[in-house]
C-alpha atoms as a PDB file:
ATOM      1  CA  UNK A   1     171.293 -75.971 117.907  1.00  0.00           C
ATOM      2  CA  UNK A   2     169.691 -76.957 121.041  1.00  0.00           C
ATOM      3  CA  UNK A   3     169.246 -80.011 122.598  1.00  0.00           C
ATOM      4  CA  UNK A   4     170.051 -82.667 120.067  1.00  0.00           C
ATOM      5  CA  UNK A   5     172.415 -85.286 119.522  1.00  0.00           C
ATOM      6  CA  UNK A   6     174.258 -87.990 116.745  1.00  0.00           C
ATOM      7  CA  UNK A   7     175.283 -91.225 116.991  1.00  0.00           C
ATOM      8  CA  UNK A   8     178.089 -92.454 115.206  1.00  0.00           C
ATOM      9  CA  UNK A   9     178.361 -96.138 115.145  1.00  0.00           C
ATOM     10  CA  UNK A  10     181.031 -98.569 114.609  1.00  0.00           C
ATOM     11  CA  UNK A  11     179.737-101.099 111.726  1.00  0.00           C
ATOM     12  CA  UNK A  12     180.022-101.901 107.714  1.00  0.00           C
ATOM     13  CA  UNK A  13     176.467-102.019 108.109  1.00  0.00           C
ATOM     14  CA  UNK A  14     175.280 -98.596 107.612  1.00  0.00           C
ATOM     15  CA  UNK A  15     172.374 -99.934 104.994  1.00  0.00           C
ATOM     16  CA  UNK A  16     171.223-101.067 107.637  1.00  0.00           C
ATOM     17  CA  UNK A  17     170.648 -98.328 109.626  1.00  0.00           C
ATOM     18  CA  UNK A  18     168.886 -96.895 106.820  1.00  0.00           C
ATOM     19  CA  UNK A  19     166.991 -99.731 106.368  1.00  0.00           C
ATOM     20  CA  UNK A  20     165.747 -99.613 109.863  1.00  0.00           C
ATOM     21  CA  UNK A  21     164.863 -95.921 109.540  1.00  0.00           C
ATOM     22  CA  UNK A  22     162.888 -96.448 106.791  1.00  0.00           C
ATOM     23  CA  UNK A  23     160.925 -99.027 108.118  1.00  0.00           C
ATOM     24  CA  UNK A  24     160.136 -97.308 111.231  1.00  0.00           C
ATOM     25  CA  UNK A  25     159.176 -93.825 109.326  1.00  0.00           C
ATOM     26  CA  UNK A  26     158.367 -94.055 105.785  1.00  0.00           C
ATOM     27  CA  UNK A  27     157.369 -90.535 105.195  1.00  0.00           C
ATOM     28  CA  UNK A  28     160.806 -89.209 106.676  1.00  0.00           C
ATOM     29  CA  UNK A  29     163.120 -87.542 104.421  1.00  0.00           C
ATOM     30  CA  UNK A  30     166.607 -89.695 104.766  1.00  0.00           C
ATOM     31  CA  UNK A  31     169.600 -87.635 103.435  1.00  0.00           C
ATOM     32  CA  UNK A  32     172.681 -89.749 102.609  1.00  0.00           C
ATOM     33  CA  UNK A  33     176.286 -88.893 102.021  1.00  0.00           C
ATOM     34  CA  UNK A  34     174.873 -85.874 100.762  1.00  0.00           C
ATOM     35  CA  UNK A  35     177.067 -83.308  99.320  1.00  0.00           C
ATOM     36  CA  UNK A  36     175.771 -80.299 101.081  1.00  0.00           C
ATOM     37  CA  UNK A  37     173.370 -79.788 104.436  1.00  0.00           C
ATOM     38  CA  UNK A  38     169.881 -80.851 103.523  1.00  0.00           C
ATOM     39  CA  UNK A  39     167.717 -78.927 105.882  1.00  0.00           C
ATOM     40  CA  UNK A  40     164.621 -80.750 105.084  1.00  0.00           C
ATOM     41  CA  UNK A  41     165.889 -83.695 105.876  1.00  0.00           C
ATOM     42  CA  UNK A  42     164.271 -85.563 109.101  1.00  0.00           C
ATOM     43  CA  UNK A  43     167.684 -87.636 109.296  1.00  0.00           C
ATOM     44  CA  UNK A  44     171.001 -87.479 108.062  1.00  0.00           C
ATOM     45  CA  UNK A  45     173.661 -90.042 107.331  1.00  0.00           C
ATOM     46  CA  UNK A  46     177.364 -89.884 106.737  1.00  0.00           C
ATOM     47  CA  UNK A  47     179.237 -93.310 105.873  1.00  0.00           C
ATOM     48  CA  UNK A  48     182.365 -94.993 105.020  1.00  0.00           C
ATOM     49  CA  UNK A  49     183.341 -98.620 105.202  1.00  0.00           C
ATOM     50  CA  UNK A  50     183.365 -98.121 108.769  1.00  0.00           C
ATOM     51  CA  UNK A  51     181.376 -95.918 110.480  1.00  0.00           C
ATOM     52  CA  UNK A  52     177.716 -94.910 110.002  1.00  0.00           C
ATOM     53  CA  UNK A  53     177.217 -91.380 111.790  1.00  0.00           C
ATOM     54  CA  UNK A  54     173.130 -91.071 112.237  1.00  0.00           C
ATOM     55  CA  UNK A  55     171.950 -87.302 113.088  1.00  0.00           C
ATOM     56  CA  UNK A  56     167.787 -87.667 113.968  1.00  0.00           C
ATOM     57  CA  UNK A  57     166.124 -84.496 113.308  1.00  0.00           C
ATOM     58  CA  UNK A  58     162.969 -84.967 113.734  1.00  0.00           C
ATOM     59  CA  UNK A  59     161.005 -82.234 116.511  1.00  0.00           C
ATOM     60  CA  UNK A  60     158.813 -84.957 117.637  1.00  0.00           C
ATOM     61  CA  UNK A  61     161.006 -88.149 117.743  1.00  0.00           C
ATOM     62  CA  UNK A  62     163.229 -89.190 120.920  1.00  0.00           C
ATOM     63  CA  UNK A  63     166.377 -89.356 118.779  1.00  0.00           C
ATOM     64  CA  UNK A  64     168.355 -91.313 122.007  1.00  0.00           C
ATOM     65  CA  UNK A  65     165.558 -94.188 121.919  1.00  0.00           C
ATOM     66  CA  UNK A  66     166.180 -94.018 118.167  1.00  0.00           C
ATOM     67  CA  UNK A  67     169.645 -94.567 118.618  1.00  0.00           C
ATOM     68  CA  UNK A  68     169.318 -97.402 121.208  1.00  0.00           C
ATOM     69  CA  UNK A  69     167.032 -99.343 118.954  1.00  0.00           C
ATOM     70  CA  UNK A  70     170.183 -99.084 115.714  1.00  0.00           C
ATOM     71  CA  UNK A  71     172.482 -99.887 118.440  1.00  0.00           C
ATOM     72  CA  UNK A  72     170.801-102.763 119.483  1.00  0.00           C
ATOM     73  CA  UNK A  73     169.875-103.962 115.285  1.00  0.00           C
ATOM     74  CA  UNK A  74     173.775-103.185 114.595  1.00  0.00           C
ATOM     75  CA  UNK A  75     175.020-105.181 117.644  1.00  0.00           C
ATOM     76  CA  UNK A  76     178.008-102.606 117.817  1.00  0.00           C
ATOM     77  CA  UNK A  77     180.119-100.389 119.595  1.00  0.00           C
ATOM     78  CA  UNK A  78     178.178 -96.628 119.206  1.00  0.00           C
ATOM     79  CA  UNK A  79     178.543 -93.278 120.805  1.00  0.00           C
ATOM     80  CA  UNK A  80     175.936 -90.645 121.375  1.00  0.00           C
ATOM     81  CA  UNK A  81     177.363 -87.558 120.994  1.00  0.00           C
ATOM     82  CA  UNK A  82     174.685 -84.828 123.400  1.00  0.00           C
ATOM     83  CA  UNK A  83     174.758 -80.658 122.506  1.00  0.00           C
ATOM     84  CA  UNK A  84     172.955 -79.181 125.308  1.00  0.00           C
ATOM     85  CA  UNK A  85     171.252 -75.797 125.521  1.00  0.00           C
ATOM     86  CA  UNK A  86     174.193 -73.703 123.785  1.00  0.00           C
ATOM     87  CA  UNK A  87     176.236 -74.428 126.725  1.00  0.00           C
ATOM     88  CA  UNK A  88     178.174 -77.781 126.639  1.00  0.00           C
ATOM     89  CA  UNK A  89     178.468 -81.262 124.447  1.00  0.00           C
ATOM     90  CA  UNK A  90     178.858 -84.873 126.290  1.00  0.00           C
ATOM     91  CA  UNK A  91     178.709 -88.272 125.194  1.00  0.00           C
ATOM     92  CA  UNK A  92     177.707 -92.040 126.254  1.00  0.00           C
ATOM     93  CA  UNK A  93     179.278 -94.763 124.773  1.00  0.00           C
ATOM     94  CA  UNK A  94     177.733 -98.083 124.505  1.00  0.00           C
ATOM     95  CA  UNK A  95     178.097-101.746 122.934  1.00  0.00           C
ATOM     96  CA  UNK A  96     174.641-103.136 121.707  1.00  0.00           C
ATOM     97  CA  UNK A  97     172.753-101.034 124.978  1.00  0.00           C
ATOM     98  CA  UNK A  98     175.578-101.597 127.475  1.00  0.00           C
ATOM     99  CA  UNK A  99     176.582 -98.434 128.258  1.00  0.00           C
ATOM    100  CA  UNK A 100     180.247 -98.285 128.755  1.00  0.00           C
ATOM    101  CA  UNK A 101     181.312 -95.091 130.039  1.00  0.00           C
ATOM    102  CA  UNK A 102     180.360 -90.990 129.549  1.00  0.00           C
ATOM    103  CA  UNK A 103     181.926 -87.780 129.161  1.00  0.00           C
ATOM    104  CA  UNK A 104     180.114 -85.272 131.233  1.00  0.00           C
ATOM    105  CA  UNK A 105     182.426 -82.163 131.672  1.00  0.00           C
ATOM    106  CA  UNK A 106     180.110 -79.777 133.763  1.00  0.00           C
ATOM    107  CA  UNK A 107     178.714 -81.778 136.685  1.00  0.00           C
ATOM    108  CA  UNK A 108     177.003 -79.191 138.327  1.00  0.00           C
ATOM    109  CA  UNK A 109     174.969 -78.650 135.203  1.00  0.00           C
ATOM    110  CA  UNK A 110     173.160 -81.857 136.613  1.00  0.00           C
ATOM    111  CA  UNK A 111     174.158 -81.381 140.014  1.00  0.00           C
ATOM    112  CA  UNK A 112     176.633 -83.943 139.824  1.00  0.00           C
ATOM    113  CA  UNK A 113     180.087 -83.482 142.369  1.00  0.00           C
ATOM    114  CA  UNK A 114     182.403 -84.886 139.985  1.00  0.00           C
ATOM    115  CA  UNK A 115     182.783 -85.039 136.356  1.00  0.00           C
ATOM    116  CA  UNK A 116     182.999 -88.042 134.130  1.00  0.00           C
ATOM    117  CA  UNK A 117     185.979 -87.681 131.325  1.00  0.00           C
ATOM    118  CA  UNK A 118     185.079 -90.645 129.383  1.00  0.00           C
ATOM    119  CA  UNK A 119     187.638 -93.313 128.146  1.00  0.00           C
ATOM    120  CA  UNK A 120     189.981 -92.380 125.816  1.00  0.00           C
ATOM    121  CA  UNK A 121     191.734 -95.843 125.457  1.00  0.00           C
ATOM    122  CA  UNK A 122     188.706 -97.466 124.792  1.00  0.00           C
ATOM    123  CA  UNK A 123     187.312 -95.245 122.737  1.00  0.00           C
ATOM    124  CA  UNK A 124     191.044 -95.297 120.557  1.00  0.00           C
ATOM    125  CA  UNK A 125     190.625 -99.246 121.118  1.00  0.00           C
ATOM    126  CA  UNK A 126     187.430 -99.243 119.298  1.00  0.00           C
ATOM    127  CA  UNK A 127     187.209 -96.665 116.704  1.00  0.00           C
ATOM    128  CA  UNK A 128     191.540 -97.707 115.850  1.00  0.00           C
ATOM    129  CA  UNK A 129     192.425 -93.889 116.325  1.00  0.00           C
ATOM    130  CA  UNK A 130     195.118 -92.735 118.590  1.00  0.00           C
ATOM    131  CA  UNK A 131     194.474 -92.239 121.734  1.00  0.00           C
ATOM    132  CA  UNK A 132     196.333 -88.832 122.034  1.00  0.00           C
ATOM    133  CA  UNK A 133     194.297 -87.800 118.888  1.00  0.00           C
ATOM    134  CA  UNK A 134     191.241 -87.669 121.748  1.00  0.00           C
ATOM    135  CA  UNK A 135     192.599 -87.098 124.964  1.00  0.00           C
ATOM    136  CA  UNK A 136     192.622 -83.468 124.899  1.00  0.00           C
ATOM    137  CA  UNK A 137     188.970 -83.065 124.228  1.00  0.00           C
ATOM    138  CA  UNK A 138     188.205 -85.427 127.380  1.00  0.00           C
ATOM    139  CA  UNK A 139     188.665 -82.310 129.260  1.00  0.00           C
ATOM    140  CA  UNK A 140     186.520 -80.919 132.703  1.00  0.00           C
ATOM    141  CA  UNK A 141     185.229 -77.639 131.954  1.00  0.00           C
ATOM    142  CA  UNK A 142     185.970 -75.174 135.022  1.00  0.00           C
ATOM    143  CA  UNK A 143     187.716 -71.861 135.166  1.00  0.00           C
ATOM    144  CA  UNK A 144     191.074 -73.739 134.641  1.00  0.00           C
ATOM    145  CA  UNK A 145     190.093 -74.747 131.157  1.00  0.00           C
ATOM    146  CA  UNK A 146     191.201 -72.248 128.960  1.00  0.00           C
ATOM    147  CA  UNK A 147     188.949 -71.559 125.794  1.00  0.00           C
ATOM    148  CA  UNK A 148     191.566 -72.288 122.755  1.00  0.00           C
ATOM    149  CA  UNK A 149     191.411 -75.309 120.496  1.00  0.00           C
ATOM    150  CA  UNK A 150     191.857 -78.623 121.463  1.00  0.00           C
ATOM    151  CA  UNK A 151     194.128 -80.206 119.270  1.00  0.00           C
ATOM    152  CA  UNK A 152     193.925 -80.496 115.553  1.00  0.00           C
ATOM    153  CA  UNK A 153     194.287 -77.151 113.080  1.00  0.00           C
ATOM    154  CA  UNK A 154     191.279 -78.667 111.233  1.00  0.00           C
ATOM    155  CA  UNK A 155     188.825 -78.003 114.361  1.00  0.00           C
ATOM    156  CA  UNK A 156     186.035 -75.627 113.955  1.00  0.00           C
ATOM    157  CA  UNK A 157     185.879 -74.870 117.713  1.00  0.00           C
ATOM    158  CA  UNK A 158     187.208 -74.472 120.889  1.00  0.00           C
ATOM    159  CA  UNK A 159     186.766 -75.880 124.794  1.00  0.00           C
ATOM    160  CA  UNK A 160     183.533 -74.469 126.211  1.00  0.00           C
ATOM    161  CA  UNK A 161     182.307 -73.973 122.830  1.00  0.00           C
ATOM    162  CA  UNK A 162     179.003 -77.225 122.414  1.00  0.00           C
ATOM    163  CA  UNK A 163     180.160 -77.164 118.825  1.00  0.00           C
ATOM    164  CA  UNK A 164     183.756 -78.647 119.909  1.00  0.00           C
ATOM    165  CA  UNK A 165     181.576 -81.774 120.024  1.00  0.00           C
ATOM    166  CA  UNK A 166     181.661 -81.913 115.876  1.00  0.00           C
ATOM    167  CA  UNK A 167     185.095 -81.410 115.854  1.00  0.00           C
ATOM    168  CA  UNK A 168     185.600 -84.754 118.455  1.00  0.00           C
ATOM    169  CA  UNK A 169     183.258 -86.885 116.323  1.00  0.00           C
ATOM    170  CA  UNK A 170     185.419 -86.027 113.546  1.00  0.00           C
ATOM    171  CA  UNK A 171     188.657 -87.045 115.280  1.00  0.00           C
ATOM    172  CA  UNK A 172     186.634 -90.302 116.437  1.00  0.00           C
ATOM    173  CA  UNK A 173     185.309 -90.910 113.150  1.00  0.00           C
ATOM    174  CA  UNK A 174     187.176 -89.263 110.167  1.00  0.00           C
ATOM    175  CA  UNK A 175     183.642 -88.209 109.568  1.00  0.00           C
ATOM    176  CA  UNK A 176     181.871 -84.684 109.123  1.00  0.00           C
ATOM    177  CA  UNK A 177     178.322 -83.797 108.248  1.00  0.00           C
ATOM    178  CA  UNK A 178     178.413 -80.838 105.190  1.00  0.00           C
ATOM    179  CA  UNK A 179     178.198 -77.646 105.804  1.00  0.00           C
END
């Protein structure tokens, strides 16, 4: 995986999201609650009664704009969830397009001074999760940081691993694409 990024948003509405897809790409394979990883699939889409996690495959599409436009249809809270390069995994959280606050735990990546660890309490606010249950992925990544899980026995991954970012949308969400 390199550069790409999901969305999971905050709404009952996740035909909706589908709906929108649809309309804006008819040809595009749409995989939904799918039992296993459908690799031909352009987009994928996990849902409950809550959440509606959106995963824009596509080579040739700008998944963030994508993700902007179901943001604004939804009129919710949403979080983009960013795997860059094999190296690290970030986020910006919005309402409608406001963005609210990001999680960028390398700065220097984009020659940046400081880091930016996000907003646990709101993000525990909004999705109703505890806000311990995300704290410890909010983490910066320097030498300090040592590479061991973050906090649940069910994550996949560890700090300074990109993939960690799966296991955080799953303790945001409750939600996990198949394997």
């Amino acid at each position: 995986m390199s550069n790409t990024s999901i969305a999971a948003f905050r709404t009952d509405q996740a035909n909706q999201a589908y709906d929108l897809l649809l309309r804006e790409h008819s040809q595009w394979r749409i995989a939904v609650n799918q039992p296993k990883f459908d690799f031909e699939a352009n987009v994928i889409i996990c849902h409950n009664r809550q959440v509606a996690l959106v995963w824009v495959r596509h080579p040739h599409i700008e998944a963030s704009d994508l993700y902007q436009k179901l943001g604004h249809t939804l009129a919710c809270w949403w979080i983009e969830v960013f795997f860059q390069e094999h190296v690290v995994w970030e986020y910006s959280f919005y309402h409608n397009t406001q963005l609210h606050h990001q999680f960028i735990p390398m700065p220097e990546m984009w020659d940046m001074t400081e880091a930016k660890l996000g907003d646990a309490q709101q993000l525990a606010d909004v999705w109703k999760v505890k806000k311990q249950r995300l704290d410890r992925y909010l983490r910066r990544w320097d030498a300090k940081l040592k590479p061991r899980k973050a906090y649940f026995w069910s994550d996949r991954s560890r700090y300074k691993h990109p993939e960690q970012g799966f296991d955080f949308i799953h303790a945001l969400t409750g939600l996990r694409f198949p394997d």
